[in-house]
N, C-alpha and C. Protein backbone atom coordinates (compact mmCIF):
# COMPACT_ATOMS: atom_id res chain seq x y z
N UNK A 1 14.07 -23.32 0.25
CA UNK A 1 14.14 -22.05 -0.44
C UNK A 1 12.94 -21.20 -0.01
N UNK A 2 13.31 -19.69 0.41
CA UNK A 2 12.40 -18.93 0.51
C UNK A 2 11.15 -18.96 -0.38
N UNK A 3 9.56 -18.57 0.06
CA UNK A 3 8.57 -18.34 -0.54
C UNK A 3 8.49 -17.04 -1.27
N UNK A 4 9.07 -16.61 -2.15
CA UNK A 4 9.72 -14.95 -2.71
C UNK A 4 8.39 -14.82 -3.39
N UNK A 5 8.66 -13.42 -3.63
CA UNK A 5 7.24 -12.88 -4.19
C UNK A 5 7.82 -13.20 -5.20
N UNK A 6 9.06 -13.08 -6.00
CA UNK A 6 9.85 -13.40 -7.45
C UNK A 6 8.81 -14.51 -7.94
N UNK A 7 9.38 -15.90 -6.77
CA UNK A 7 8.90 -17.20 -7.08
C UNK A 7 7.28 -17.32 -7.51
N UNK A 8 6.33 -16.32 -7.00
CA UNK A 8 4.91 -16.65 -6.94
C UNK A 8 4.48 -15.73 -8.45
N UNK A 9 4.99 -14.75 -8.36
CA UNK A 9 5.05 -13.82 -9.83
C UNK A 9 5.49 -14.83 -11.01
N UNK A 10 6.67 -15.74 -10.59
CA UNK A 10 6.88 -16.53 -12.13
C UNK A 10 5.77 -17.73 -11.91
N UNK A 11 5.47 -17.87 -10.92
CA UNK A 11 4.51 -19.44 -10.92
C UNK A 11 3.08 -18.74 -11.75
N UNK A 12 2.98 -17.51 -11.17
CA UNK A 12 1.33 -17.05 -11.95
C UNK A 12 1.43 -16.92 -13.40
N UNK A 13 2.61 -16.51 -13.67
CA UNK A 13 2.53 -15.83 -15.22
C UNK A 13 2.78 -17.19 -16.04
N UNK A 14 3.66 -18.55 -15.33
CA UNK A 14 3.65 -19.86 -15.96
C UNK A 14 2.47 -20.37 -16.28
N UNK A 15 1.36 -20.17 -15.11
CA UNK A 15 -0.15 -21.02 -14.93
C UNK A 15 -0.69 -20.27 -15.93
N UNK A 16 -0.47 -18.63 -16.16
CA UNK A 16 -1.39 -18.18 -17.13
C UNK A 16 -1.00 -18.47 -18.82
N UNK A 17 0.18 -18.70 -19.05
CA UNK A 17 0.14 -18.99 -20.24
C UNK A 17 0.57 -20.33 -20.96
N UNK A 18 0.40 -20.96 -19.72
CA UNK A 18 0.06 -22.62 -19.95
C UNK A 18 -1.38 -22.61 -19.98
N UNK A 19 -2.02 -21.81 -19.47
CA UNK A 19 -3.71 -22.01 -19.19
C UNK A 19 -4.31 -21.55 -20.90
N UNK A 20 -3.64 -20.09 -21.68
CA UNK A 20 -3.57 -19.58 -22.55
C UNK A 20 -3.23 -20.57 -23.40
N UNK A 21 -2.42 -21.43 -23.43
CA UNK A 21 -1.84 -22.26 -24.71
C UNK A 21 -2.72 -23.70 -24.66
N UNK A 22 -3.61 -23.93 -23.26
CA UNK A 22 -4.56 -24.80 -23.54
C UNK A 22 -5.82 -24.93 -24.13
N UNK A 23 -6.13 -23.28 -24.35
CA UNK A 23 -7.14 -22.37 -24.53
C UNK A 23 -7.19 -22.37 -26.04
N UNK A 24 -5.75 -22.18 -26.33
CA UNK A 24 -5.52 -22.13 -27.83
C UNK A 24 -5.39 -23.48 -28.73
N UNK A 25 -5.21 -24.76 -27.53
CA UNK A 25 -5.14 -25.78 -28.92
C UNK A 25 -6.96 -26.13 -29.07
N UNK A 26 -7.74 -25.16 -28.60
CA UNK A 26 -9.56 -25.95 -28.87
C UNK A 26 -9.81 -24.75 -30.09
N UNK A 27 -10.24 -25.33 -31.14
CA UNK A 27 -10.88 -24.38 -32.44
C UNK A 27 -12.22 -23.26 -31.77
N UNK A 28 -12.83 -23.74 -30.41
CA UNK A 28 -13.33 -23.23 -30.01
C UNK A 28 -13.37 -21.54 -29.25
N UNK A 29 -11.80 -21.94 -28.64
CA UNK A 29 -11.31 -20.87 -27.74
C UNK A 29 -10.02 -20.39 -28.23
N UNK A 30 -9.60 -20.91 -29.38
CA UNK A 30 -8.10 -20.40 -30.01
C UNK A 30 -8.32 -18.96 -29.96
N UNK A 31 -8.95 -18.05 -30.58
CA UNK A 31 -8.58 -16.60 -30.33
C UNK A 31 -8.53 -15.85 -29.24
N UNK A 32 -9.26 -16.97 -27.96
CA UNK A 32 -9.08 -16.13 -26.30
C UNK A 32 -7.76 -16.71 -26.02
N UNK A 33 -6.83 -17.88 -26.43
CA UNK A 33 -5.99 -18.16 -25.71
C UNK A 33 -4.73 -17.61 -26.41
N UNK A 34 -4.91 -17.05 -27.67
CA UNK A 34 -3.86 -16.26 -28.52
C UNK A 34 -3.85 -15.24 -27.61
N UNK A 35 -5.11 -15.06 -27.84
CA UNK A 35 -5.28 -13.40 -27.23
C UNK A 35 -4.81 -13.14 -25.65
N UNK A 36 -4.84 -14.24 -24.80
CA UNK A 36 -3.91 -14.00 -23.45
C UNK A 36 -2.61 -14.15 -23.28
N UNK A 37 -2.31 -14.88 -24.26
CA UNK A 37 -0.86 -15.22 -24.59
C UNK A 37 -0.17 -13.97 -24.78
N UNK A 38 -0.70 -13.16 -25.89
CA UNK A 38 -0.24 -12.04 -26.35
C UNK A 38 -0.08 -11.15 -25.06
N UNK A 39 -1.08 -11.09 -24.55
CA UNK A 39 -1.39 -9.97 -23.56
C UNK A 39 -0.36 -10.37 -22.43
N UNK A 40 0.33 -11.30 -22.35
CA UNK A 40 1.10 -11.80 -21.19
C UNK A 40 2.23 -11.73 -21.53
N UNK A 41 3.00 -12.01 -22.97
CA UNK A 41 3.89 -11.27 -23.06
C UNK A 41 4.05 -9.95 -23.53
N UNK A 42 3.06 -9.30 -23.83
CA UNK A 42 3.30 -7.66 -23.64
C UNK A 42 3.81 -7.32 -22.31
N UNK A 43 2.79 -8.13 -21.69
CA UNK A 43 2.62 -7.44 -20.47
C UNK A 43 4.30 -7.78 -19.49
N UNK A 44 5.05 -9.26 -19.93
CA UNK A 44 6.72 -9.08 -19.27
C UNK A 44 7.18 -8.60 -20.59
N UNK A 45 7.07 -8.13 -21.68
CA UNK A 45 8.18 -7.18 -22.10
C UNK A 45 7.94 -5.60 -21.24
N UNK A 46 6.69 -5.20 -21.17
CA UNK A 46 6.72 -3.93 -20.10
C UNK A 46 7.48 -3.91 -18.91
N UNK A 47 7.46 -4.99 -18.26
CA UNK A 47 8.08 -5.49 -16.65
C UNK A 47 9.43 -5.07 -17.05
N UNK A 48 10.09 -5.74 -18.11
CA UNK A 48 11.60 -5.98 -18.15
C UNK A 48 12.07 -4.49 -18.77
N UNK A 49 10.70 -3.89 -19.40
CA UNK A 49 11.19 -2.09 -19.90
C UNK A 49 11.00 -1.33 -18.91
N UNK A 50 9.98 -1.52 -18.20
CA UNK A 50 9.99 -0.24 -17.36
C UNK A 50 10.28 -0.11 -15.84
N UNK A 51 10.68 -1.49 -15.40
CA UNK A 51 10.95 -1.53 -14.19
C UNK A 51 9.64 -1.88 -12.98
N UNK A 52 8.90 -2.48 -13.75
CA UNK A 52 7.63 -2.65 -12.91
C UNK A 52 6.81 -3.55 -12.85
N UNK A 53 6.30 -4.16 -11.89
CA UNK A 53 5.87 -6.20 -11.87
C UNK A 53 4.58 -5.48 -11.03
N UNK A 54 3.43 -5.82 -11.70
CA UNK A 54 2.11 -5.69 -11.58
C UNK A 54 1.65 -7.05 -10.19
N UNK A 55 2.45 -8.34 -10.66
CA UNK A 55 1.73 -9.42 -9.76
C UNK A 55 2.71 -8.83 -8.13
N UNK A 56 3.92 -7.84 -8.35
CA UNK A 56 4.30 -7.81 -6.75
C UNK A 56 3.55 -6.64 -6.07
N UNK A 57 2.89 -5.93 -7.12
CA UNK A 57 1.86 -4.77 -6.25
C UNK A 57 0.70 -5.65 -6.10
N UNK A 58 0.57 -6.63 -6.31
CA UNK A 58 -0.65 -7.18 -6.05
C UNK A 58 -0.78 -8.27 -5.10
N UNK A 59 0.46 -8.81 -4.84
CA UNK A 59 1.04 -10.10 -3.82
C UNK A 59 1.61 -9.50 -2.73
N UNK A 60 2.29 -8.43 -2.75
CA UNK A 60 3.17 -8.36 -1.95
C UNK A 60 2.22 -7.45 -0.29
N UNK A 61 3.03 -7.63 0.85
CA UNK A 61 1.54 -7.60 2.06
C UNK A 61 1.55 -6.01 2.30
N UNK A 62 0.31 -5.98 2.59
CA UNK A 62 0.47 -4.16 2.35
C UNK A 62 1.12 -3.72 3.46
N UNK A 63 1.86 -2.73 3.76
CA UNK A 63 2.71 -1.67 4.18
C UNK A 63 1.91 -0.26 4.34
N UNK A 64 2.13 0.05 5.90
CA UNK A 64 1.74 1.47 5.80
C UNK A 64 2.93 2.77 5.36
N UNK A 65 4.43 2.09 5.40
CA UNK A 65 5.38 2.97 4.69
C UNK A 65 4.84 3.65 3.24
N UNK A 66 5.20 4.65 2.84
CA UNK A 66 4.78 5.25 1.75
C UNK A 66 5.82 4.62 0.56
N UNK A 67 7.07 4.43 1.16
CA UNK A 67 8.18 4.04 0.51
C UNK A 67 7.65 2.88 -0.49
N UNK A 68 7.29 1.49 0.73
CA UNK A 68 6.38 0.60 0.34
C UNK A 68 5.89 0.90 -1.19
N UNK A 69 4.80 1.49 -1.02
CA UNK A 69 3.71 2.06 -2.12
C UNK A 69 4.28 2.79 -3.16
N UNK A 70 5.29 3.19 -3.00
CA UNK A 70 5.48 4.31 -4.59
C UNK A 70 7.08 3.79 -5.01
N UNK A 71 7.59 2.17 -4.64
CA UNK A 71 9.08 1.99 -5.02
C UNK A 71 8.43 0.79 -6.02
N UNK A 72 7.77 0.35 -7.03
CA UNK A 72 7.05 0.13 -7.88
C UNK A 72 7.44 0.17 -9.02
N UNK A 73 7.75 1.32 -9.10
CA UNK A 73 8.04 1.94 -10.23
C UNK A 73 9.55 2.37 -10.72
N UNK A 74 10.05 2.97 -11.62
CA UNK A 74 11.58 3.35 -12.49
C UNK A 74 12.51 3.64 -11.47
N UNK A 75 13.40 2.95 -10.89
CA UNK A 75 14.53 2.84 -9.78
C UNK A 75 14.77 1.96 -9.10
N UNK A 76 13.38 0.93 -9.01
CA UNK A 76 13.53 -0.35 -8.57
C UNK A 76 14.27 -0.87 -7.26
N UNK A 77 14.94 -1.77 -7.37
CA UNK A 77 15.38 -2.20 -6.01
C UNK A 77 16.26 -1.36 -4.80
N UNK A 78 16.94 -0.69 -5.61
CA UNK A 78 17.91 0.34 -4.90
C UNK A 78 17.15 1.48 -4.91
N UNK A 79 16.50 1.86 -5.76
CA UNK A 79 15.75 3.09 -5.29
C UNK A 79 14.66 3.06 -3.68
N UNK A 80 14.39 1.80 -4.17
CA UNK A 80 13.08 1.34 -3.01
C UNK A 80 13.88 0.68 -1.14
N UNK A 81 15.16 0.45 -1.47
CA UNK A 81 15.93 0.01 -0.52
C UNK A 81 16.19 1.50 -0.06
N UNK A 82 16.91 2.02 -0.59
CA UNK A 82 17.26 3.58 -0.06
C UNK A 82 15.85 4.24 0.45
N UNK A 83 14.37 3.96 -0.07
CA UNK A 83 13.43 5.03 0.68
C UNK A 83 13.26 4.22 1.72
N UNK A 84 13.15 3.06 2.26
CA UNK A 84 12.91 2.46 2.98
C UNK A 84 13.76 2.51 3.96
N UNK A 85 14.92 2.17 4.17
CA UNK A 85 16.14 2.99 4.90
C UNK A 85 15.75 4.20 5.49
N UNK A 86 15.38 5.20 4.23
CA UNK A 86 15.31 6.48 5.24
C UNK A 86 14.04 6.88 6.13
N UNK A 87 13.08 6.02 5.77
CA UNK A 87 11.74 6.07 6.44
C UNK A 87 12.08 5.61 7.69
N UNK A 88 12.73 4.22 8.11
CA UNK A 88 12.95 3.55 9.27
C UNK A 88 13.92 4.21 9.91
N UNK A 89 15.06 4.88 9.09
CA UNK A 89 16.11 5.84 10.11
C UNK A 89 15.15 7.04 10.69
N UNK A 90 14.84 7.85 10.12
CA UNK A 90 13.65 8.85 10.62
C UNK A 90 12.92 8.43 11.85
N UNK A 91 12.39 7.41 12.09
CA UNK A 91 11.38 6.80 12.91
C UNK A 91 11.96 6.78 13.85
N UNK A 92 13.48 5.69 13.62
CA UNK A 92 14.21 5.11 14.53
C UNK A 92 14.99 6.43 15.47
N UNK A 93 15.15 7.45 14.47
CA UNK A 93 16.15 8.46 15.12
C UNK A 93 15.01 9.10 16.11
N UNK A 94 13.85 9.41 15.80
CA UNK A 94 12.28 10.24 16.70
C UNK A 94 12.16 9.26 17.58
N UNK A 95 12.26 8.04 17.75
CA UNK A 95 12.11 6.86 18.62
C UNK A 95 13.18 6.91 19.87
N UNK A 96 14.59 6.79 19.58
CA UNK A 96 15.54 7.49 19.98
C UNK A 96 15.84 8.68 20.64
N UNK A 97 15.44 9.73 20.70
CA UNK A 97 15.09 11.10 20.98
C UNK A 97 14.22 10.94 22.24
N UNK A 98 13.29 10.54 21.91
CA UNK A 98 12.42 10.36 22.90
C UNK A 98 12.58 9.49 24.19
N UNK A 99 12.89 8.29 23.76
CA UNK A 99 13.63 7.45 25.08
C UNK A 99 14.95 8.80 25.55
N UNK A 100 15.69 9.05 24.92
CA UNK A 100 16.64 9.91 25.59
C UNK A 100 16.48 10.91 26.53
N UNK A 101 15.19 11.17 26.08
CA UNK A 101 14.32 12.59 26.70
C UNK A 101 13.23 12.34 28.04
N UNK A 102 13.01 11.19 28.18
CA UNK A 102 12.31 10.83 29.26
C UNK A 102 12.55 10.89 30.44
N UNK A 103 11.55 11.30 30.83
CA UNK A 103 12.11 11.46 32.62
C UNK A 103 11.66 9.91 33.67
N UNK A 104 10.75 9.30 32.93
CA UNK A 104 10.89 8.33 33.60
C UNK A 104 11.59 7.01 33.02
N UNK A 105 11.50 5.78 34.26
CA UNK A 105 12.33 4.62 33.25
C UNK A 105 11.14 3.81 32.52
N UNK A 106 10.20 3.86 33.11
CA UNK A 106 8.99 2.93 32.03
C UNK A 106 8.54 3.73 30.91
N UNK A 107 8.87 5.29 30.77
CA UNK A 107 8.53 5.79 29.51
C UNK A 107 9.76 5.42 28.49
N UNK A 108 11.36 5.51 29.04
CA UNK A 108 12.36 5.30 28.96
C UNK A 108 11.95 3.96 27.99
N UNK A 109 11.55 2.85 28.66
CA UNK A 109 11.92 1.77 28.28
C UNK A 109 10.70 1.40 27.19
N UNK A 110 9.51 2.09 27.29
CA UNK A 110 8.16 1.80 25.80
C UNK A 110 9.31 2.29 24.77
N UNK A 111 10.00 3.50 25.18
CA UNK A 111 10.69 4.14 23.46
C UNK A 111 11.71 3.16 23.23
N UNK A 112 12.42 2.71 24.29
CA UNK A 112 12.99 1.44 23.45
C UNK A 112 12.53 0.44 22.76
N UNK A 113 11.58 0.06 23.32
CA UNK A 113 11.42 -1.16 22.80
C UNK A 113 10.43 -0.45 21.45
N UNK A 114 10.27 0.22 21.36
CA UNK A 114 9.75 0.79 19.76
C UNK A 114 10.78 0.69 19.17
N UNK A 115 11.86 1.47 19.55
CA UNK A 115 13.21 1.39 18.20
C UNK A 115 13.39 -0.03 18.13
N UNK A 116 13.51 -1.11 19.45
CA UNK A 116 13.81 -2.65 19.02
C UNK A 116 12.63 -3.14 17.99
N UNK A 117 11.63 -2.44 18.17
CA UNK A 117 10.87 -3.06 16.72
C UNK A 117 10.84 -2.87 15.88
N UNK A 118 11.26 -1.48 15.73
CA UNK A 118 11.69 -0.55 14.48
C UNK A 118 12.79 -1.37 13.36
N UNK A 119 13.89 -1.43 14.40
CA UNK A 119 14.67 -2.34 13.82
C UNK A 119 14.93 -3.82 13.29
N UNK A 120 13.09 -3.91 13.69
CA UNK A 120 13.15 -5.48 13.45
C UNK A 120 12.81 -5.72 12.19
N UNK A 121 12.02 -4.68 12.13
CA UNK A 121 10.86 -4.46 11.11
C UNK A 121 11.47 -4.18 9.81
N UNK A 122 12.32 -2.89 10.35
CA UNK A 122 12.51 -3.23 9.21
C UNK A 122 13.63 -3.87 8.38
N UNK A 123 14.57 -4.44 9.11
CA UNK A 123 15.52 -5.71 8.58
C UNK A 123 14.66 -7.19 7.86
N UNK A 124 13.36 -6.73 8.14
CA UNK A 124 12.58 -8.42 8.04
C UNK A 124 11.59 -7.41 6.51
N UNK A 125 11.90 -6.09 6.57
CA UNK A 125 11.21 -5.74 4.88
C UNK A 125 12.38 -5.12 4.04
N UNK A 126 13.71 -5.06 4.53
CA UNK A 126 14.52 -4.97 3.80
C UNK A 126 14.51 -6.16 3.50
N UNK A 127 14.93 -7.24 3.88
CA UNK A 127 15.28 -8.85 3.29
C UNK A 127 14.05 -9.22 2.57
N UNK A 128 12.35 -8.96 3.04
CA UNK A 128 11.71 -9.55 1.75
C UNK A 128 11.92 -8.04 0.69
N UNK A 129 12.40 -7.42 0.45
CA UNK A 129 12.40 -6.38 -0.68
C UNK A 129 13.93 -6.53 -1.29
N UNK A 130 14.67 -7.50 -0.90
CA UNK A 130 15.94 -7.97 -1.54
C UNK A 130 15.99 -8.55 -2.61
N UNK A 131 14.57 -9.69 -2.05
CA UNK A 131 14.30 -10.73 -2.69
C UNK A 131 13.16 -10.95 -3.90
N UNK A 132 12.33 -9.43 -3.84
CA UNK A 132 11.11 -8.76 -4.44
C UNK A 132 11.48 -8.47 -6.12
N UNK A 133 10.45 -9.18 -6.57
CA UNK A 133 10.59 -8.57 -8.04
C UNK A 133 9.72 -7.12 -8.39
N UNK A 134 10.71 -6.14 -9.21
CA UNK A 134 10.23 -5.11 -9.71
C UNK A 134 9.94 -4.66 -10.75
């Protein structure tokens, strides 16, 4: 099974409030481990209200797409699939253009092989953003 950012988001938030509920059986530390407990499920009832997972902006590998950076938030997977799409069509279509437009074949052939990466790229961040919790 894939290493999903899903999978590493539920493994952290397990460790933290198993860590929280160990915290809480010492008379010593019971009000820090209430007190993270609490704060951890506030913090997935927010996830599951507003459309937004704090541990995948924080796990997930940074991206110079803008799409990347601002699909985070209220629209979630399909919102963030569709900007991402149109960022890589844009690229891919200026990538395109340009090989078309060349007068030579080795300029010809750099603009290809940009769109072949274009397209690699981004089939390999559509599939981890399939699999991405939001």
């Amino acid at each position: 099974m894939p290493n999903s950012l899903e999978r590493k988001a539920s493994a952290l938030n397990g460790l933290i409030v198993l860590g929280a509920c160990a915290l809480g059986a010492f008379e010593a530390t019971r009000l820090l481990g209430i007190s993270i407990a609490i704060f951890m499920g506030a913090g997935l009832i927010f996830s599951g209200w507003a459309n937004f997972c704090g541990w995948y902006r924080i796990l997930s590998p940074r991206g110079s797409s803008q799409s990347s950076r601002t699909s985070f938030w209220i629209g979630g997977r399909e919102a963030h699939l569709t900007g991402l799409s149109d960022h890589y069509d844009t690229q891919i279509s200026e990538a395109t253009k340009l090989a078309n437009e060349s007068t030579s074949d080795v300029e010809k052939n750099q603009h290809l092989d940009q769109v072949h990466r274009l397209r690699t790229e981004h089939q390999m961040k559509r599939e981890e953003s399939e699999h991405a919790v939001y």
